[in-house]
Protein backbone atom coordinates (compact mmCIF):
# COMPACT_ATOMS: atom_id res chain seq x y z
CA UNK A 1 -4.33 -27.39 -33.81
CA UNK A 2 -1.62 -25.77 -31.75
CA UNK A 3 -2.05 -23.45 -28.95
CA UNK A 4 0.37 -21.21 -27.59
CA UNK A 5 0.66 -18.06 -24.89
CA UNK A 6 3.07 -16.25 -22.61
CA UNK A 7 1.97 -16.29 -19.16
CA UNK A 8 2.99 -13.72 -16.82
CA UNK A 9 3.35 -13.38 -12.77
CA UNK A 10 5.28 -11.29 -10.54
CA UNK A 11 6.63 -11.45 -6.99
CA UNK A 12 7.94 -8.39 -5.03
CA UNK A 13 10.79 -8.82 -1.40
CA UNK A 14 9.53 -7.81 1.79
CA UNK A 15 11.20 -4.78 1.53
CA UNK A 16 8.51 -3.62 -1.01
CA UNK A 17 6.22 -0.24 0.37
CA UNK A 18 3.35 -2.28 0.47
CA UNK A 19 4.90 -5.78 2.10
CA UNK A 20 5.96 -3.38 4.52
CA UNK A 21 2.74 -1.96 5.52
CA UNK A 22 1.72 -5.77 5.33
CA UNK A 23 4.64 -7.24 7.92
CA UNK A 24 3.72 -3.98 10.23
CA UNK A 25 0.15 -4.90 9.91
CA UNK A 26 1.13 -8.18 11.35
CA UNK A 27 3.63 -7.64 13.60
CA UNK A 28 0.71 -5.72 15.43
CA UNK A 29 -1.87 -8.55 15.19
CA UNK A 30 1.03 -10.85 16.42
CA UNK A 31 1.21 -8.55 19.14
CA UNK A 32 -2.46 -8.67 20.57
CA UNK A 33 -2.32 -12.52 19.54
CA UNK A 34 0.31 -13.10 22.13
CA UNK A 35 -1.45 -11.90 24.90
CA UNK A 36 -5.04 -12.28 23.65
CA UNK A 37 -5.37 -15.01 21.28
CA UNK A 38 -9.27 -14.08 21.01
CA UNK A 39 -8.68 -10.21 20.42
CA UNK A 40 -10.24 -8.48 17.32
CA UNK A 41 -8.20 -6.76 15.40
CA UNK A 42 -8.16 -5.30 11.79
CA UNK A 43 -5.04 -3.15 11.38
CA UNK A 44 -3.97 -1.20 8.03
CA UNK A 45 -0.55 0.50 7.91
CA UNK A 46 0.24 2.93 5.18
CA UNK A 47 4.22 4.00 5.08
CA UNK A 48 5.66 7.28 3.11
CA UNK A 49 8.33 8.70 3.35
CA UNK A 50 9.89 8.30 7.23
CA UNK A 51 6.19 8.22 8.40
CA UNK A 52 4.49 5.19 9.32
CA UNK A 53 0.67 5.69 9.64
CA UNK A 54 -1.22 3.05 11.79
CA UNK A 55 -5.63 3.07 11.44
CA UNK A 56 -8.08 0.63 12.05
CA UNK A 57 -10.30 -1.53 14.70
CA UNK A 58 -9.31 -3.19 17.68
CA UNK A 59 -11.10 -4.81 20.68
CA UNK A 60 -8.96 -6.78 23.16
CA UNK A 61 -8.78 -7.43 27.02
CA UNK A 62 -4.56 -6.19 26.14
CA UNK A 63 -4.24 -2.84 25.49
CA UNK A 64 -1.66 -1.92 23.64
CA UNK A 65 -2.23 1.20 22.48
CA UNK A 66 -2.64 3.22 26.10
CA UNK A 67 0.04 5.60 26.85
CA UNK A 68 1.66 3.27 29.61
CA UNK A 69 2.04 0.32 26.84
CA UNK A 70 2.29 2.47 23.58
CA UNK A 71 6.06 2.48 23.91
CA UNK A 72 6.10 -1.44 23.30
CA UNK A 73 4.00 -0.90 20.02
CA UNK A 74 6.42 1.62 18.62
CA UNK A 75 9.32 -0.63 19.28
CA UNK A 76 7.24 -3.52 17.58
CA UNK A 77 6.91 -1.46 14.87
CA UNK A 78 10.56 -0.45 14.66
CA UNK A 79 11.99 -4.30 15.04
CA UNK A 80 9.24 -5.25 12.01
CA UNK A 81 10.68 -2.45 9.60
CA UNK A 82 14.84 -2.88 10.77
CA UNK A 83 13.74 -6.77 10.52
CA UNK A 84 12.88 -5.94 6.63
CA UNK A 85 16.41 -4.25 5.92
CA UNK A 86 16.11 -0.47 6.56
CA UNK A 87 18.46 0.00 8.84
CA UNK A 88 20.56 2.37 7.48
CA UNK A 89 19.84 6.25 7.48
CA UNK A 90 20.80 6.98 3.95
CA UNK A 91 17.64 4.81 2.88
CA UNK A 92 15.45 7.45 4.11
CA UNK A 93 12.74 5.28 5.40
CA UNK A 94 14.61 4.01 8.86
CA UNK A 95 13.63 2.30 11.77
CA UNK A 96 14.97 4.16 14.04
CA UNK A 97 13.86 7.86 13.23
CA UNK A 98 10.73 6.80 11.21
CA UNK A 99 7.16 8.96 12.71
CA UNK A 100 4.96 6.57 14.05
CA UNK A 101 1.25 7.82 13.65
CA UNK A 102 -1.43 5.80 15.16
CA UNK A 103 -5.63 6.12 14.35
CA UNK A 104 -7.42 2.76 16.45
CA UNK A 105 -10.59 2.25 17.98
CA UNK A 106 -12.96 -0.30 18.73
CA UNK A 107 -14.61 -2.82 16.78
CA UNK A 108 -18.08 -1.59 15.77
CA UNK A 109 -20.34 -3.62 18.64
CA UNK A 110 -22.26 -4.72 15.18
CA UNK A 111 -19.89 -6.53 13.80
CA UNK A 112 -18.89 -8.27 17.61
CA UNK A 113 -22.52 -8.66 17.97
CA UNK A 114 -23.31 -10.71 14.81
CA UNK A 115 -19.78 -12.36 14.98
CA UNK A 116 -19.84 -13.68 18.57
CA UNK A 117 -23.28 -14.14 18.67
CA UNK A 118 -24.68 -17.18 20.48
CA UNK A 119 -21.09 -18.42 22.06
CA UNK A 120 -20.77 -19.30 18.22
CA UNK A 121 -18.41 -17.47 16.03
CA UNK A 122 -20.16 -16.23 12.34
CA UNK A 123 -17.63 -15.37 9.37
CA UNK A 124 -16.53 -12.05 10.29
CA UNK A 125 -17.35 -10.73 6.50
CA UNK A 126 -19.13 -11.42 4.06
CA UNK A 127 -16.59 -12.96 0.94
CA UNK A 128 -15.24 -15.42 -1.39
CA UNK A 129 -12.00 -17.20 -1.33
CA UNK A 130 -10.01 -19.55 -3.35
CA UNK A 131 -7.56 -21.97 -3.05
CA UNK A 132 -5.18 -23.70 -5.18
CA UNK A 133 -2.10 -26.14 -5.57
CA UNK A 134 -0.72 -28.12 -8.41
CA UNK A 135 2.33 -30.82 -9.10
CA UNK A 136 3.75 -28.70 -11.73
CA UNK A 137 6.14 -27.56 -8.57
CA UNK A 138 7.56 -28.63 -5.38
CA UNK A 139 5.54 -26.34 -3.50
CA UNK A 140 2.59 -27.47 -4.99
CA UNK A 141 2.70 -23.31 -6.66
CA UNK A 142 2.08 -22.53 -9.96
CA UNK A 143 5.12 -22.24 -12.14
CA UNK A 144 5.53 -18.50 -12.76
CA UNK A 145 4.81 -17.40 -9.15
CA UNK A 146 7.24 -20.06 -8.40
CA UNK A 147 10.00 -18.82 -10.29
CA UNK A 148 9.30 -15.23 -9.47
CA UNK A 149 9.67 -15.47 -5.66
CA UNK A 150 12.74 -17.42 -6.31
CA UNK A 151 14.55 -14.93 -7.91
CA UNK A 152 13.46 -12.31 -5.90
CA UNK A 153 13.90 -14.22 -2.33
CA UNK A 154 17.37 -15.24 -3.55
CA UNK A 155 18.43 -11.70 -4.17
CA UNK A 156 16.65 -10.07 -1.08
CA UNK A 157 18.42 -12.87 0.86
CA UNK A 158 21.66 -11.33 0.01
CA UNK A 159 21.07 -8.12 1.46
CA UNK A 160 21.76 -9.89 4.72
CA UNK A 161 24.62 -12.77 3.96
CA UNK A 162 27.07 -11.77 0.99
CA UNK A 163 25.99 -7.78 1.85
CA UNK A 164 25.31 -8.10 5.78
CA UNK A 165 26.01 -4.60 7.55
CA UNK A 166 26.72 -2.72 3.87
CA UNK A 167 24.58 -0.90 1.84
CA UNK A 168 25.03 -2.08 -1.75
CA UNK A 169 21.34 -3.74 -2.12
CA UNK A 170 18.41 -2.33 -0.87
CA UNK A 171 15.20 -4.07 0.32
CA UNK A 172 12.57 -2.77 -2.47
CA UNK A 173 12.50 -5.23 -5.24
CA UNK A 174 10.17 -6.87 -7.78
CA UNK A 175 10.62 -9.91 -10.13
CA UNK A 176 8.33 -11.10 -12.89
CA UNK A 177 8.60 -14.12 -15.04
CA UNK A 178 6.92 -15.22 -18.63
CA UNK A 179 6.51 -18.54 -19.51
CA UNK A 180 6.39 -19.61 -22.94
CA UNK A 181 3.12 -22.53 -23.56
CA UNK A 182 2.76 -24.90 -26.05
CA UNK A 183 -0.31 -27.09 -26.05
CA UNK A 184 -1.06 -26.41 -22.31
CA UNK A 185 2.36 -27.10 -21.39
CA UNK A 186 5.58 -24.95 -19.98
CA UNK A 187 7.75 -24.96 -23.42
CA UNK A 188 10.29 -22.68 -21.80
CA UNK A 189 11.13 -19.09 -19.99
CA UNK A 190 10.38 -16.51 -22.08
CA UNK A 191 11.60 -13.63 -20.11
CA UNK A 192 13.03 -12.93 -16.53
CA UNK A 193 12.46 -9.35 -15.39
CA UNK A 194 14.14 -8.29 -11.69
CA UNK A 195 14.36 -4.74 -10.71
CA UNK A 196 16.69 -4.48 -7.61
CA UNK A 197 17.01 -0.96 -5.57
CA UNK A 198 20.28 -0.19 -4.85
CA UNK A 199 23.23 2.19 -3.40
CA UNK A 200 25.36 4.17 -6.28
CA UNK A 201 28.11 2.12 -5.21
CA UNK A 202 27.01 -0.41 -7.33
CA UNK A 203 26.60 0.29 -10.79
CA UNK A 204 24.10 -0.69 -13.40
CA UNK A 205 26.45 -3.32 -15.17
CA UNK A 206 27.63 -4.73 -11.91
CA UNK A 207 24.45 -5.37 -10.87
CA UNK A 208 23.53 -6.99 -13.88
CA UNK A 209 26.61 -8.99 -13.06
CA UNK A 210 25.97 -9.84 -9.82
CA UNK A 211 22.87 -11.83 -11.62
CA UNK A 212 23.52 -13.48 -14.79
CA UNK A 213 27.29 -14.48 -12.48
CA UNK A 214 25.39 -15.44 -9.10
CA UNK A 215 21.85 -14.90 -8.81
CA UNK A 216 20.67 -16.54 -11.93
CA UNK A 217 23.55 -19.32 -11.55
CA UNK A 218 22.69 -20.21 -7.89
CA UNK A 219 19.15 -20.43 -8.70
CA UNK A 220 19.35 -22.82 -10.99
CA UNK A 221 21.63 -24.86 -8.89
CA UNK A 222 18.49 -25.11 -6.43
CA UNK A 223 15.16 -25.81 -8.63
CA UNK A 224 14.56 -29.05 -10.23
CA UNK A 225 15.99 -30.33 -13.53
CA UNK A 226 12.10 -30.08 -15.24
CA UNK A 227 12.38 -26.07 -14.24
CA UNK A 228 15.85 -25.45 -14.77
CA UNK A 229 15.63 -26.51 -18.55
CA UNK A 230 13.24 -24.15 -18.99
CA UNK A 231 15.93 -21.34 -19.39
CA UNK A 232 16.87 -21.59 -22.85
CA UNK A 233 18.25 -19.60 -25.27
CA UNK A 234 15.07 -18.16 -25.68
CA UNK A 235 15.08 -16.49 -22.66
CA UNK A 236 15.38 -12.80 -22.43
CA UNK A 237 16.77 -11.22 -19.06
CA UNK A 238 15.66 -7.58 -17.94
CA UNK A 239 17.37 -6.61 -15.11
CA UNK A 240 16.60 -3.16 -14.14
CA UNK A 241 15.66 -2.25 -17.09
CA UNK A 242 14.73 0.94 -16.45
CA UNK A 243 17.94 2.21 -15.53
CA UNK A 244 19.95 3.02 -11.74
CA UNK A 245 17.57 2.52 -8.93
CA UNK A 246 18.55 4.25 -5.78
CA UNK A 247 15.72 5.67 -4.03
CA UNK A 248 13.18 3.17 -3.36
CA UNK A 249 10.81 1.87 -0.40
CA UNK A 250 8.35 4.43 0.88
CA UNK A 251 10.55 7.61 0.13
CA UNK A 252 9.51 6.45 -3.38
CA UNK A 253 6.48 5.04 -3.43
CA UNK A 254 3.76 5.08 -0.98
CA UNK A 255 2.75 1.85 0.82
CA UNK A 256 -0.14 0.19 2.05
CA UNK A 257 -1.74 -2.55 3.57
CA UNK A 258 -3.36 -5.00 1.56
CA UNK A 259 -2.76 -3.95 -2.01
CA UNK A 260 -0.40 -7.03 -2.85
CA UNK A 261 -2.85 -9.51 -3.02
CA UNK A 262 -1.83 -11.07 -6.04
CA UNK A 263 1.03 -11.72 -4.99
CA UNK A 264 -0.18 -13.12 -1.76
CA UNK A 265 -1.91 -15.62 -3.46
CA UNK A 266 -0.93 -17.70 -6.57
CA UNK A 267 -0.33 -15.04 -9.06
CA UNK A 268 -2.15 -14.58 -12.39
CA UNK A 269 -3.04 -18.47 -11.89
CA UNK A 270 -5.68 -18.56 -10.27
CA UNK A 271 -8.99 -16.32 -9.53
CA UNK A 272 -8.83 -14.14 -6.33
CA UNK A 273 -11.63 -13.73 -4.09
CA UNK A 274 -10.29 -9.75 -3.53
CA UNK A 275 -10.28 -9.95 0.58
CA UNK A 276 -6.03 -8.92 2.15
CA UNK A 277 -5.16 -11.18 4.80
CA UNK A 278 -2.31 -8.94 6.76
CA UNK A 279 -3.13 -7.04 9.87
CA UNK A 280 -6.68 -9.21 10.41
CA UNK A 281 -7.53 -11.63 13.08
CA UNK A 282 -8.47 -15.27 12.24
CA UNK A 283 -11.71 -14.14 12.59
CA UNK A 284 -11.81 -12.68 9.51
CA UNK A 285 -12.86 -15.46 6.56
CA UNK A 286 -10.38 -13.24 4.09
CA UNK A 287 -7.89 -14.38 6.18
CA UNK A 288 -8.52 -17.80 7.84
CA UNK A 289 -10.57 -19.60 4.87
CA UNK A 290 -8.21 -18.81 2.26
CA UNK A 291 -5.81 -20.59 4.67
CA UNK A 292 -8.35 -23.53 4.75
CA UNK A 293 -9.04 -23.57 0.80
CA UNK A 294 -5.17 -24.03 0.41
CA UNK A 295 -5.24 -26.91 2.90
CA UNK A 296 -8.41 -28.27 0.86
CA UNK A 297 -6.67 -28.14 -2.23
CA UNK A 298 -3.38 -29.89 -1.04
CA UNK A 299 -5.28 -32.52 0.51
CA UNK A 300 -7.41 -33.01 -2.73
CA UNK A 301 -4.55 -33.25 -4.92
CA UNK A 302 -2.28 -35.78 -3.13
CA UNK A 303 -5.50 -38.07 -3.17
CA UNK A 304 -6.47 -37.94 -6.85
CA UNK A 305 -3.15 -39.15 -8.40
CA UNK A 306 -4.85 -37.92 -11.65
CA UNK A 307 -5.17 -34.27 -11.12
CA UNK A 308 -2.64 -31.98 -11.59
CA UNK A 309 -4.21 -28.78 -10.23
CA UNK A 310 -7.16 -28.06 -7.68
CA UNK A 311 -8.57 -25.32 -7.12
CA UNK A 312 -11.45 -24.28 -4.11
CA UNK A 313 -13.91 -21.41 -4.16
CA UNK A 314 -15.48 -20.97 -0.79
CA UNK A 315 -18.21 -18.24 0.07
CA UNK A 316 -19.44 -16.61 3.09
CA UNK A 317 -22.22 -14.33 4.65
CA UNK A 318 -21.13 -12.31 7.69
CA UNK A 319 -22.91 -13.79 10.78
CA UNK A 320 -23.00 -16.65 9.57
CA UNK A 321 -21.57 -19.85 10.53
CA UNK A 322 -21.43 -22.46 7.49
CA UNK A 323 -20.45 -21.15 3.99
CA UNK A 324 -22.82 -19.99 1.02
CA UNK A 325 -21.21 -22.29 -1.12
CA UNK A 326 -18.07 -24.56 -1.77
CA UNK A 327 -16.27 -25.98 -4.92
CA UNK A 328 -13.72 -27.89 -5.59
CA UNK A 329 -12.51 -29.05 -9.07
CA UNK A 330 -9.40 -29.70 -11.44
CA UNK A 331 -7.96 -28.00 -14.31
CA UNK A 332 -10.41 -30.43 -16.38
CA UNK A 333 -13.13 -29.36 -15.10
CA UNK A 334 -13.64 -32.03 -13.00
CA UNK A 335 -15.74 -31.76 -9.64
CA UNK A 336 -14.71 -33.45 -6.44
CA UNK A 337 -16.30 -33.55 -2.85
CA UNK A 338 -14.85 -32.12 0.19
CA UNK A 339 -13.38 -35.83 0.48
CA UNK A 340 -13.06 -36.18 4.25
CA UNK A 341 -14.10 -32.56 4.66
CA UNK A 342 -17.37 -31.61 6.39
CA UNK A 343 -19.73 -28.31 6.70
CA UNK A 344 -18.92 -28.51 9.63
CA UNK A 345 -14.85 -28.17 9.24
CA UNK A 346 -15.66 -25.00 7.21
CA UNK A 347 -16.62 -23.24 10.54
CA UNK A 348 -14.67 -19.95 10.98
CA UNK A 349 -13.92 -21.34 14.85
CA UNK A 350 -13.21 -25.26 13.51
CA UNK A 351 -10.77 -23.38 10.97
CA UNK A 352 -9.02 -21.53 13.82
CA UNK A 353 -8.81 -24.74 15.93
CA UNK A 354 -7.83 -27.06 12.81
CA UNK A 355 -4.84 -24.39 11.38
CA UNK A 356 -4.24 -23.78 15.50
CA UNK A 357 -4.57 -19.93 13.89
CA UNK A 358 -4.69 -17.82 17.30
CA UNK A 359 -1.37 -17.68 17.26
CA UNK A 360 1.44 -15.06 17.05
CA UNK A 361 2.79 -15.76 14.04
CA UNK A 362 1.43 -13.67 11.39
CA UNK A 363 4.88 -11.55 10.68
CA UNK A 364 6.44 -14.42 9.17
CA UNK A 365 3.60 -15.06 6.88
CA UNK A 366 3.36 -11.52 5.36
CA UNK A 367 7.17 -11.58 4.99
CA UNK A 368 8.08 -15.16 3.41
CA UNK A 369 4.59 -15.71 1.77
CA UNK A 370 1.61 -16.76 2.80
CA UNK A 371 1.35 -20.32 1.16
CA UNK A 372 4.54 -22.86 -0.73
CA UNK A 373 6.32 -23.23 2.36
CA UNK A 374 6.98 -25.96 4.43
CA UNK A 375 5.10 -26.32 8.00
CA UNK A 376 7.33 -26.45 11.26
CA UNK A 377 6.87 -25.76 14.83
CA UNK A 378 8.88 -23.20 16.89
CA UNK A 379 8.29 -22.09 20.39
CA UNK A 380 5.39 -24.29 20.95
CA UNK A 381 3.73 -22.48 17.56
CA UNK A 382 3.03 -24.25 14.28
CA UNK A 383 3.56 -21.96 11.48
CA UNK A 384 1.85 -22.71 7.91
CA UNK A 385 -0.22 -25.38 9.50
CA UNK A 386 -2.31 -25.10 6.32
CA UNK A 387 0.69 -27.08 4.17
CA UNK A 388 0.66 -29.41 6.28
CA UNK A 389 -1.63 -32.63 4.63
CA UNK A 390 -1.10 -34.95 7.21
CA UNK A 391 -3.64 -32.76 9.59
């Protein structure tokens, strides 16, 4: 007997109201980081309008937010948003004449208490976490989440090559993909939906131009043959289908951290343990286990040649050292060990020193995505040390 569904995720640029509050999130933690790699911090950002609002808990021997060295967060704040693309007035969220609004005190002595306690470090909350990877992909991403951050990379990407110093794109977009099953397999696309912001000099049609002539063209020209095929015929395109789009970001929409989780993760494809990661210290298990369930399930998968997806659940008590509970299985149902995992590896401090997560580099993760790209090293700093299966 036949099965068949349409499964659905979406991806959104960094130029979305929330990413935004994300990458500022970040750009703050990255901030402390550099000049306290032990310094607690848990940072939310909202953005509306030209205000940015900055709340939240920070302990650190740098001090950042005194009058003498406030100056330096505002500009870090200002590079992060004209970094993201809203650099021009007519926007109305802008980098340089945004409000910046800032709410930050200490971490509750509690939490630092039951954290740091015993020159040991304990999760820093309570939570569950997944991770996940699978072959159907080249980055080891499910298919739809895949294809969805493609599209909507690609196009955000043009904003600063084809459109560099003009405003004809804006940064606020979203993408969402269908796929068509049959059987438990990818039978084809069964709809492409992008919704692009942009300036009144560019029309509806053009715009729908621009993609089905470059976008959608160049795209394909980039994914593999197995993924390519899967446009077909069949395949219905929405592209701004609700009409012109030119007021976006956080004039339209209000933006805040954390609320993109989703799309942080691995879309509608796997479960979500419902901690954010941006604007938190490695501390945090939200953060820095999800980072080490992802490593988990990359390393599982390239050693079981017979598995096409893993996924990882990992649990934690605040306080507490080793996790609740761990599992790690395949889309059969299958259960594996930790392999050459130990307890002991699921530490929240032998995490940090495994993913070398201390670092300043959190910006980059909140803007490009947090897992499906490659690991390098740049100014002495490994970035998505967590993809990286030969560790």
């Amino acid at each position: 007997m036949s099965h068949s569904y349409v499964w659905t995720s979406e991806y959104v640029s960094p130029g979305h109201p929330d990413k935004v509050a994300d990458q500022i999130s970040d750009s703050i933690l990255d901030l402390y980081l550099q000049h306290d790699p032990d310094a607690r911090v848990a940072c939310e950002t909202m953005v509306k309008g030209n205000s940015v609002y900055i709340a939240g808990e920070i302990t650190s021997k740098a001090d950042f937010l005194a009058e003498s060295d406030f100056e330096l967060t505002k500009k870090t704040i200002r590079n992060t948003i004209s970094s993201i693309g809203y650099v021009h007035p007519e926007f109305g969220f802008h980098s340089e004449s945004c409000s910046i609004h800032l709410n930050i005190s200490a971490q509750s002595p509690e939490i630092n208490r039951n954290v740091d306690k015993n020159h040991s470090l304990g999760a820093g909350d309570q939570g569950i976490m997944f991770g996940f990877a699978t072959n159907d992909t080249p980055t080891k991403m499910p298919l739809a989440i895949y294809l969805a951050k493609e599209i909507v990379q690609y196009a955000y990407g043009l904003i600063f090559t084809d459109f560099a110093g003009k405003d004809i794109l804006r940064p606020d977009m979203k993408s969402q993909i269908s796929l068509q099953y049959n059987n438990g397999n990818a039978a084809y696309i069964d709809s492409v939906v992008l919704s692009c912001c942009h300036s009144q000099s560019l029309s509806l049609k053009q715009l729908q131009e621009l993609f089905h002539d470059k976008i959608l063209n160049d795209i394909k020209s980039i994914i593999p043959e197995h993924i390519r095929s899967l446009f077909t015929k069949e395949t219905k395109y929405y592209i701004n289908p609700a009409g012109e789009w030119n007021i976006g970001g956080p004039v339209s929409d209000c933006g805040l951290t954390g609320r993109k989780i989703v799309v942080d993760q691995y879309g509608a494809d796997c479960e979500i343990g419902g901690g954010a990661f941006s604007g938190k210290d490695p501390s945090k298990v939200d953060k820095s286990a999800a980072y080490m369930a992802r490593h988990i399930a990359l390393k599982t998968l390239a050693e079981h040649e017979h598995a096409n997806s893993i996924k990882v659940q990992l649990a934690y008590a605040i306080g507490q050292e080793f996790p609740v509970s761990y599992r790690v299985y395949d889309s059969q149902g299958t259960e594996y060990s930790l392999g050459s995992f130990t307890l002991q590896n699921l530490q929240p401090a032998a995490i940090i020193e495994r993913l070398q997560l201390q670092k300043p580099m959190y910006y980059l993760t909140s803007h490009n995505g947090h897992f499906g790209n490659t690991s390098f090293i740049k100014n002495g700093i490994k970035y998505y040390s967590w993809e990286d299966i030969t560790e």
